[in-house]
Structures are given as structure tokens and as C-alpha cells.
PDB file of N, CA and C in Angstrom:
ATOM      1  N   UNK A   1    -174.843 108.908-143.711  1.00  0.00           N
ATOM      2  CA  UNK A   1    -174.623 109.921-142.695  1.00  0.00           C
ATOM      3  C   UNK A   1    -175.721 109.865-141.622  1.00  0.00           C
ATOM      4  N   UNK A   2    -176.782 109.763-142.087  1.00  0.00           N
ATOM      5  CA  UNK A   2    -178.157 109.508-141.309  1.00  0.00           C
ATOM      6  C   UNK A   2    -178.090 108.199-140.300  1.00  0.00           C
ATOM      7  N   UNK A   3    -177.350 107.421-140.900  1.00  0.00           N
ATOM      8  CA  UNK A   3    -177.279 106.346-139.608  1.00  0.00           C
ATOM      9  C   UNK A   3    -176.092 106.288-138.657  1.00  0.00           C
ATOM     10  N   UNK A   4    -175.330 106.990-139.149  1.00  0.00           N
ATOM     11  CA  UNK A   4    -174.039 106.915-138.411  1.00  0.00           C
ATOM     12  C   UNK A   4    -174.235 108.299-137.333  1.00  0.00           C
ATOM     13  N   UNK A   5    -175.660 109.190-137.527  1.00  0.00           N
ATOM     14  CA  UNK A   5    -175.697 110.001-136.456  1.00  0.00           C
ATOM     15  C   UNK A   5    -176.372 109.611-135.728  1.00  0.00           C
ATOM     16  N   UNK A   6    -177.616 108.428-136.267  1.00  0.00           N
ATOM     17  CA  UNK A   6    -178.260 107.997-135.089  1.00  0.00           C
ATOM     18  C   UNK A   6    -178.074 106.957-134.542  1.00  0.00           C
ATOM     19  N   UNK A   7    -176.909 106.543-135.001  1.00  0.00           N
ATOM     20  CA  UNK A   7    -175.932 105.395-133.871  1.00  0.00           C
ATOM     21  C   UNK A   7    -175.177 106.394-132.893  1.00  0.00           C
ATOM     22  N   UNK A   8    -174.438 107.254-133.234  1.00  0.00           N
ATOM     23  CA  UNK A   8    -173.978 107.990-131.895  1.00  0.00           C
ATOM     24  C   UNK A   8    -174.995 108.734-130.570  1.00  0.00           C
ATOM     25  N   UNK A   9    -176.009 109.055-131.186  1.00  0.00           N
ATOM     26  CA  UNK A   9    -178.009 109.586-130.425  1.00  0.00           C
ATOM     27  C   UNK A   9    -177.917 108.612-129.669  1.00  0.00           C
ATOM     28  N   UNK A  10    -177.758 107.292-130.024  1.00  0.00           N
ATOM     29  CA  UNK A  10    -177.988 106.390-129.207  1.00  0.00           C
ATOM     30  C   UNK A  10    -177.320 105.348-128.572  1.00  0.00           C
ATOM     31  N   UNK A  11    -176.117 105.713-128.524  1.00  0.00           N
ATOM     32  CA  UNK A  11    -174.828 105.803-128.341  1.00  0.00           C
ATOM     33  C   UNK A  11    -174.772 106.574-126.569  1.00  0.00           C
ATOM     34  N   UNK A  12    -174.593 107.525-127.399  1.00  0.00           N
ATOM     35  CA  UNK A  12    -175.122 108.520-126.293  1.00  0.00           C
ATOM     36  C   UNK A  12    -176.037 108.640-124.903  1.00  0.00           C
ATOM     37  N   UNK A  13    -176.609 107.850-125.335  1.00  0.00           N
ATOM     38  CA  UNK A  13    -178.207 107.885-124.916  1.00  0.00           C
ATOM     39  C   UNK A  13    -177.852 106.519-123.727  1.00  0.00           C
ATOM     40  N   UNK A  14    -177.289 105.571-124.271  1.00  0.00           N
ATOM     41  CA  UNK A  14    -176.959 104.246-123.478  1.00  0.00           C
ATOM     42  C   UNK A  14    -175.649 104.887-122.730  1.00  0.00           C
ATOM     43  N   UNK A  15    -174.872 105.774-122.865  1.00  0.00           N
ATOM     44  CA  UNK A  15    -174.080 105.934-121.799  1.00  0.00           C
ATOM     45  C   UNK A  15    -174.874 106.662-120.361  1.00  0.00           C
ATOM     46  N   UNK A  16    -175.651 107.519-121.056  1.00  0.00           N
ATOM     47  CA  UNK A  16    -176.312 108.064-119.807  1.00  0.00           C
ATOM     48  C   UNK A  16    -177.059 107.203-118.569  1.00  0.00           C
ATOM     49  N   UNK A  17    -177.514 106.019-119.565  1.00  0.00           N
ATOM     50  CA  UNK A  17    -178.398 104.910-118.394  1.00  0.00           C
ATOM     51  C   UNK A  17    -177.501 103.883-118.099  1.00  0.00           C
ATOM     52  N   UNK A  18    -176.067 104.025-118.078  1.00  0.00           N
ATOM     53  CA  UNK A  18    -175.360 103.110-117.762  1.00  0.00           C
ATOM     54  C   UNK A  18    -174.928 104.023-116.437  1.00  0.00           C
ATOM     55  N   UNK A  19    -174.836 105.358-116.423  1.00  0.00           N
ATOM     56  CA  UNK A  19    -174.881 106.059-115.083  1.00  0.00           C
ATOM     57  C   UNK A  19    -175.861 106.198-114.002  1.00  0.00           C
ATOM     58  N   UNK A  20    -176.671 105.851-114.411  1.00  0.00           N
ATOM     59  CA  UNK A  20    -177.606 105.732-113.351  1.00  0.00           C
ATOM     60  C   UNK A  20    -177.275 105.130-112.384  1.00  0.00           C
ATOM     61  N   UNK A  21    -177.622 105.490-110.769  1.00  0.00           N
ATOM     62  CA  UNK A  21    -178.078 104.492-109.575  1.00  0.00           C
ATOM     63  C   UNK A  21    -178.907 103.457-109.747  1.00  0.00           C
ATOM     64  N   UNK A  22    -178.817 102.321-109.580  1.00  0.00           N
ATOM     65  CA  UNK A  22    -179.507 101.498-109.484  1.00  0.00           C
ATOM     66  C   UNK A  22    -180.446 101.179-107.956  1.00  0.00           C
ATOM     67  N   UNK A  23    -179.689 102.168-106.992  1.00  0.00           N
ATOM     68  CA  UNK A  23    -180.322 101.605-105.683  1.00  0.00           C
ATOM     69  C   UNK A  23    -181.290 102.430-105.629  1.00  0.00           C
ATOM     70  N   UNK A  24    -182.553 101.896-105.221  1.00  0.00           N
ATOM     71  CA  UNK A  24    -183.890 102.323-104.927  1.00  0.00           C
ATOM     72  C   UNK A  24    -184.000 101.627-103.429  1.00  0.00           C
ATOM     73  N   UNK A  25    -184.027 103.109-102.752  1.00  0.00           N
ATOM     74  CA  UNK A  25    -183.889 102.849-101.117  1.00  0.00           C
ATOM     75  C   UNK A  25    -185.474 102.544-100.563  1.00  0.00           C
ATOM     76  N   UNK A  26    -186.480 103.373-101.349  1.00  0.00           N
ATOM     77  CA  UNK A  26    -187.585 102.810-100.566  1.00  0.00           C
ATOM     78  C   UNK A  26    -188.135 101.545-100.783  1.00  0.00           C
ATOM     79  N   UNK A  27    -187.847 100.983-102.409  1.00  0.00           N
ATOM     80  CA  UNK A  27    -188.593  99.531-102.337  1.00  0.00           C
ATOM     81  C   UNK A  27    -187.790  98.935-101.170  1.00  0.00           C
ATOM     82  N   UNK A  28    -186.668  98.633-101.218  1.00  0.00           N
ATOM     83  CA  UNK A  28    -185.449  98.192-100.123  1.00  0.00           C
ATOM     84  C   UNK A  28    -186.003  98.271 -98.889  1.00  0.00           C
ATOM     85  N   UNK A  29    -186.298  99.480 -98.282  1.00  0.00           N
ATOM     86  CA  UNK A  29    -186.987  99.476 -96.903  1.00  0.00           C
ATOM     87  C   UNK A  29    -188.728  99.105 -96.871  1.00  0.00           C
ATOM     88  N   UNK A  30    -189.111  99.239 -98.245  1.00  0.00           N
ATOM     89  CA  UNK A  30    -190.562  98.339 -97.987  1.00  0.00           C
ATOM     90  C   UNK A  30    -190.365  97.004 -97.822  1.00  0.00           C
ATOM     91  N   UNK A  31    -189.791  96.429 -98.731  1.00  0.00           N
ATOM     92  CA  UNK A  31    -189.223  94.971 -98.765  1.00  0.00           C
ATOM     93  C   UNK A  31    -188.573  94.830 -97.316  1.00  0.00           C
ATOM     94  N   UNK A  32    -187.779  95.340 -96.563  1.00  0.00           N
ATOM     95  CA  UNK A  32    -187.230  94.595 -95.216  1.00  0.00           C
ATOM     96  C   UNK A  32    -188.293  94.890 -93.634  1.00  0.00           C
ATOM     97  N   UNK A  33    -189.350  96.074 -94.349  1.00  0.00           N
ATOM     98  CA  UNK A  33    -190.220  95.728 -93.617  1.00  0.00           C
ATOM     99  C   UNK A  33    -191.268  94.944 -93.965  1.00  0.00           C
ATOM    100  N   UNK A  34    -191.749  94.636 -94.885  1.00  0.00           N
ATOM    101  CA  UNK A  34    -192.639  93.561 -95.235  1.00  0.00           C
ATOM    102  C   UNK A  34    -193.697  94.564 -95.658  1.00  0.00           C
ATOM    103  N   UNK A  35    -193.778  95.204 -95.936  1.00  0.00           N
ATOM    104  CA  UNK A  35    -194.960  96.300 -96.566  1.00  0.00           C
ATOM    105  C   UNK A  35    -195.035  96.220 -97.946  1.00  0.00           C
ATOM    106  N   UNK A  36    -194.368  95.572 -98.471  1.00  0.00           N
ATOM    107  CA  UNK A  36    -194.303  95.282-100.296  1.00  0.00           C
ATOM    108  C   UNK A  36    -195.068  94.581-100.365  1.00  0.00           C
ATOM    109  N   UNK A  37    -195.386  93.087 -99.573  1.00  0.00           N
ATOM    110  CA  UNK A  37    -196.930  92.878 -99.933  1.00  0.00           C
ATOM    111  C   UNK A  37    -197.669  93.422 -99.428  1.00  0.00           C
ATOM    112  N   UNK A  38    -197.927  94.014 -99.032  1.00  0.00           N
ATOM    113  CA  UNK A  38    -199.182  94.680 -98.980  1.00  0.00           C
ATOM    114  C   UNK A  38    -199.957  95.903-100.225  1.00  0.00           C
ATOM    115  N   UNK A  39    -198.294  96.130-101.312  1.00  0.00           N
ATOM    116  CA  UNK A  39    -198.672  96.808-101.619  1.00  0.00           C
ATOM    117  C   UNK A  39    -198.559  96.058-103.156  1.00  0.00           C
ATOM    118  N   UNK A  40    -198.625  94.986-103.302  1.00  0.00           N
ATOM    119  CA  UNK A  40    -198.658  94.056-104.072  1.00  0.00           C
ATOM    120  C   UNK A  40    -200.194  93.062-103.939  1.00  0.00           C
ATOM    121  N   UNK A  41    -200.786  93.055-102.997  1.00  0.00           N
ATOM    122  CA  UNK A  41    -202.207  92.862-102.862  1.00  0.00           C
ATOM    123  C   UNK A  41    -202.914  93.487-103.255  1.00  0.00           C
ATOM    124  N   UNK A  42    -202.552  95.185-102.677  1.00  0.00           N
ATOM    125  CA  UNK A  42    -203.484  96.046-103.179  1.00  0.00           C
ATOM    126  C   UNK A  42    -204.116  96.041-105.187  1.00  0.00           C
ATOM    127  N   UNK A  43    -202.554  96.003-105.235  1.00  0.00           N
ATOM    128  CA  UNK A  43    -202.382  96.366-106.866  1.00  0.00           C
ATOM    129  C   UNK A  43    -203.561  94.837-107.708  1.00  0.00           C
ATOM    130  N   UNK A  44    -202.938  93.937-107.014  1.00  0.00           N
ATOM    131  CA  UNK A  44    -203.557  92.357-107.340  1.00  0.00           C
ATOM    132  C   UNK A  44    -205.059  92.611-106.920  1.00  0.00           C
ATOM    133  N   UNK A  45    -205.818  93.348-105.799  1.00  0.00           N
ATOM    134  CA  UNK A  45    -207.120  93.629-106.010  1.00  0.00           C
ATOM    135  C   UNK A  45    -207.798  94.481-106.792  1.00  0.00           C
ATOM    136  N   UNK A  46    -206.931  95.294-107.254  1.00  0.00           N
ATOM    137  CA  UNK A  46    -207.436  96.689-108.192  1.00  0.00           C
ATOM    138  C   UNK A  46    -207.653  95.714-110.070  1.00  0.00           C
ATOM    139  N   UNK A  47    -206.583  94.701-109.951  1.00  0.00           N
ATOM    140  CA  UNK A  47    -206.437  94.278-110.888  1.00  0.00           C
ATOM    141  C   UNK A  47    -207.652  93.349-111.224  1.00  0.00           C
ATOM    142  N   UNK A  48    -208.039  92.547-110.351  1.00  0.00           N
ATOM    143  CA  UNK A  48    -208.853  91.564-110.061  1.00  0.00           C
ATOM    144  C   UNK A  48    -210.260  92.423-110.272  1.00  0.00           C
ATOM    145  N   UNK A  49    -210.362  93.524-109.617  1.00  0.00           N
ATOM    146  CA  UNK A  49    -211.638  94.040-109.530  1.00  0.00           C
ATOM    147  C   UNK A  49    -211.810  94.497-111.337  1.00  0.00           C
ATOM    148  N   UNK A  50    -210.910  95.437-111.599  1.00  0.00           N
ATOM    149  CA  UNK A  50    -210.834  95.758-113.197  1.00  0.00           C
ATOM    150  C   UNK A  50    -211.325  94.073-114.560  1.00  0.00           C
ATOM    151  N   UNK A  51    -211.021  93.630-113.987  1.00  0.00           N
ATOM    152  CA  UNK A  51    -211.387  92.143-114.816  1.00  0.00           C
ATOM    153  C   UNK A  51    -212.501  91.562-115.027  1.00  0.00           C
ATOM    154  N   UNK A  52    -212.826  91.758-113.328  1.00  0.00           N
ATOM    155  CA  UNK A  52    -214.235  91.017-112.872  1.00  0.00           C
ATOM    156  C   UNK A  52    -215.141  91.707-113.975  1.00  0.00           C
ATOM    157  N   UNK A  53    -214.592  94.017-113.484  1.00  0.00           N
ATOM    158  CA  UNK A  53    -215.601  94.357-114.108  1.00  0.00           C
ATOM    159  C   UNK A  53    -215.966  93.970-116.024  1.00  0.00           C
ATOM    160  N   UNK A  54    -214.916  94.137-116.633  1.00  0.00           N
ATOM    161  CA  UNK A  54    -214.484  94.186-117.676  1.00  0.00           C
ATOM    162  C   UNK A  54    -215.412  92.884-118.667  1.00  0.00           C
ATOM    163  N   UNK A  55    -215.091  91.662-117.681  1.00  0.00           N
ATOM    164  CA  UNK A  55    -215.907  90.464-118.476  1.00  0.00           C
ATOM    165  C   UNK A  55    -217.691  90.655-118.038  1.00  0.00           C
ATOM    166  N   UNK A  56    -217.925  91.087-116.969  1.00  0.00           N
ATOM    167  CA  UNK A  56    -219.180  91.729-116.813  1.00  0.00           C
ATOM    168  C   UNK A  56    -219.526  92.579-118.115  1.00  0.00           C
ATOM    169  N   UNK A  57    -218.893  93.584-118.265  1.00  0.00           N
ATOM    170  CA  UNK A  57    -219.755  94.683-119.166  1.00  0.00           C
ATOM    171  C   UNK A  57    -219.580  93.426-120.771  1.00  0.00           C
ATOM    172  N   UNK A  58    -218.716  92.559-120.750  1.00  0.00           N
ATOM    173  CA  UNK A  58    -218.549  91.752-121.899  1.00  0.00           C
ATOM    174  C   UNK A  58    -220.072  91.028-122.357  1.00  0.00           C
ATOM    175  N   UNK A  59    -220.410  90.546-120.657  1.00  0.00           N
ATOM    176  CA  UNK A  59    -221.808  89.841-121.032  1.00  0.00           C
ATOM    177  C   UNK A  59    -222.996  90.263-121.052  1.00  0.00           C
ATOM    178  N   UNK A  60    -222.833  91.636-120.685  1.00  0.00           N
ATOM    179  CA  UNK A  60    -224.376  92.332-120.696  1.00  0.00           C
ATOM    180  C   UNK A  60    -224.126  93.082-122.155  1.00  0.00           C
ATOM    181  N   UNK A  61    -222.865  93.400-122.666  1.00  0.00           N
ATOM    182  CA  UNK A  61    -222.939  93.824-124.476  1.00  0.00           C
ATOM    183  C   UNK A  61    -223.347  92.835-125.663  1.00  0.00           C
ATOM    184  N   UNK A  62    -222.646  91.327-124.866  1.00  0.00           N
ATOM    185  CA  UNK A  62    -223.582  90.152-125.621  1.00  0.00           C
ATOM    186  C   UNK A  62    -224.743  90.250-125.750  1.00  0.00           C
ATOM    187  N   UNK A  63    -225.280  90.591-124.607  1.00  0.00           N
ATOM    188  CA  UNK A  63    -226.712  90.123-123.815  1.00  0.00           C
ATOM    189  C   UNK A  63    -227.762  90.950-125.041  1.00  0.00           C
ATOM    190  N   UNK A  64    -227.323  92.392-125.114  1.00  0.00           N
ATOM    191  CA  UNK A  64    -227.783  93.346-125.740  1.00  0.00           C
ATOM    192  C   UNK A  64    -227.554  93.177-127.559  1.00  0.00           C
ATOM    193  N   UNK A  65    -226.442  92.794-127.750  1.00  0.00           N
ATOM    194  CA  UNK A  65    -226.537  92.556-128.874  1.00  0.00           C
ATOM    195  C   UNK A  65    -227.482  91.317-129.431  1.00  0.00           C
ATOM    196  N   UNK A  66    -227.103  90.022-128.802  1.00  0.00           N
ATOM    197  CA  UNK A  66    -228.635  89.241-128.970  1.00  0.00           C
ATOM    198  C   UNK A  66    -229.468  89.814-128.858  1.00  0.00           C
ATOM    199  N   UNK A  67    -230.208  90.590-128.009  1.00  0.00           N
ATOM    200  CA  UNK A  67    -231.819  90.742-128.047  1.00  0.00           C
ATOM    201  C   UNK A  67    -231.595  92.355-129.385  1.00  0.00           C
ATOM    202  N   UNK A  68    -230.556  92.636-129.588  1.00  0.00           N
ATOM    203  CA  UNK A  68    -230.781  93.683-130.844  1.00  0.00           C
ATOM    204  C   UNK A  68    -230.696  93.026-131.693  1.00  0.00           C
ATOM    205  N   UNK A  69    -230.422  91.945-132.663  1.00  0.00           N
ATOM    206  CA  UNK A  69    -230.653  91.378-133.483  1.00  0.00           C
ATOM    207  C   UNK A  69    -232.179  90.550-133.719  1.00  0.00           C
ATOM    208  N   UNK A  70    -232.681  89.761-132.568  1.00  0.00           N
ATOM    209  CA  UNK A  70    -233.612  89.040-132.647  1.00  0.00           C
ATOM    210  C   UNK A  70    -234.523  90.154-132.981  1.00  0.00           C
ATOM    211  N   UNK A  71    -234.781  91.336-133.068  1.00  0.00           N
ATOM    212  CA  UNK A  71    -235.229  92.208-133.217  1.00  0.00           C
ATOM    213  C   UNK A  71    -235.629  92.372-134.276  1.00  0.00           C
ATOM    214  N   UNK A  72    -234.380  92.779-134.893  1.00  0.00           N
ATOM    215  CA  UNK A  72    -234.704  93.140-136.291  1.00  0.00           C
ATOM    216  C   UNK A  72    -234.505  91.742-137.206  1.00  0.00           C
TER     217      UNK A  72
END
């Protein structure tokens, strides 16, 4: 009984997203004005910067963990 209700839940559930619109008018008008890259750079520098930082804090936690061991 338990599966045969949560096959209809989801059942259910897939008819609703088969109603959906699919048209998304503003990517559409970013894209035919050319403003999608730009906003695809942005994202690609935020990303880039997050990385840079990320392997940075990687080598100064090395850095620290060597000189905390030679330590003790």
C-alpha cells in the first residue's frame, strides 16, 4: 500500500512539472541582446576568485601545519 501511494505522490508531482512554461523571457532577451555574457564572466570571475582564494588558504594551512609539527 505504501508504495502504490508513493507512486501516485509522484505521479502527481510529474504531472504538475509537465505543466509548466518553459519560456523564460528574460534569459531570451539577455541572450538576443548579448548581455548573457557578461553575466557569465561575471559568475566565471567570482568563481575564479573563490578558487584562487581557496588553494591559497590550502597552502598557508600546510605551511602551518609543517612548522606545528616540527615543533613538537
Amino acid at each position: 500500500m505504501k508504495k502504490i501511494s508513493a507512486l501516485l505522490v509522484l505521479l502527481f508531482v510529474s504531472f504538475n512539472l509537465f505543466a509548466q512554461n518553459n519560456d523564460i523571457e528574460m534569459a531570451d532577451q539577455m541572450r538576443a541582446d548579448g548581455k548573457i555574457y557578461i553575466v557569465v564572466i561575471c559568475i566565471l570571475i567570482i568563481l575564479i576568485g573563490l578558487l584562487i582564494y581557496l588553494f591559497r588558504l590550502d597552502q598557508r594551512l600546510k605551511l602551518l601545519e609543517k612548522k606545528s609539527t616540527h615543533k613538537n
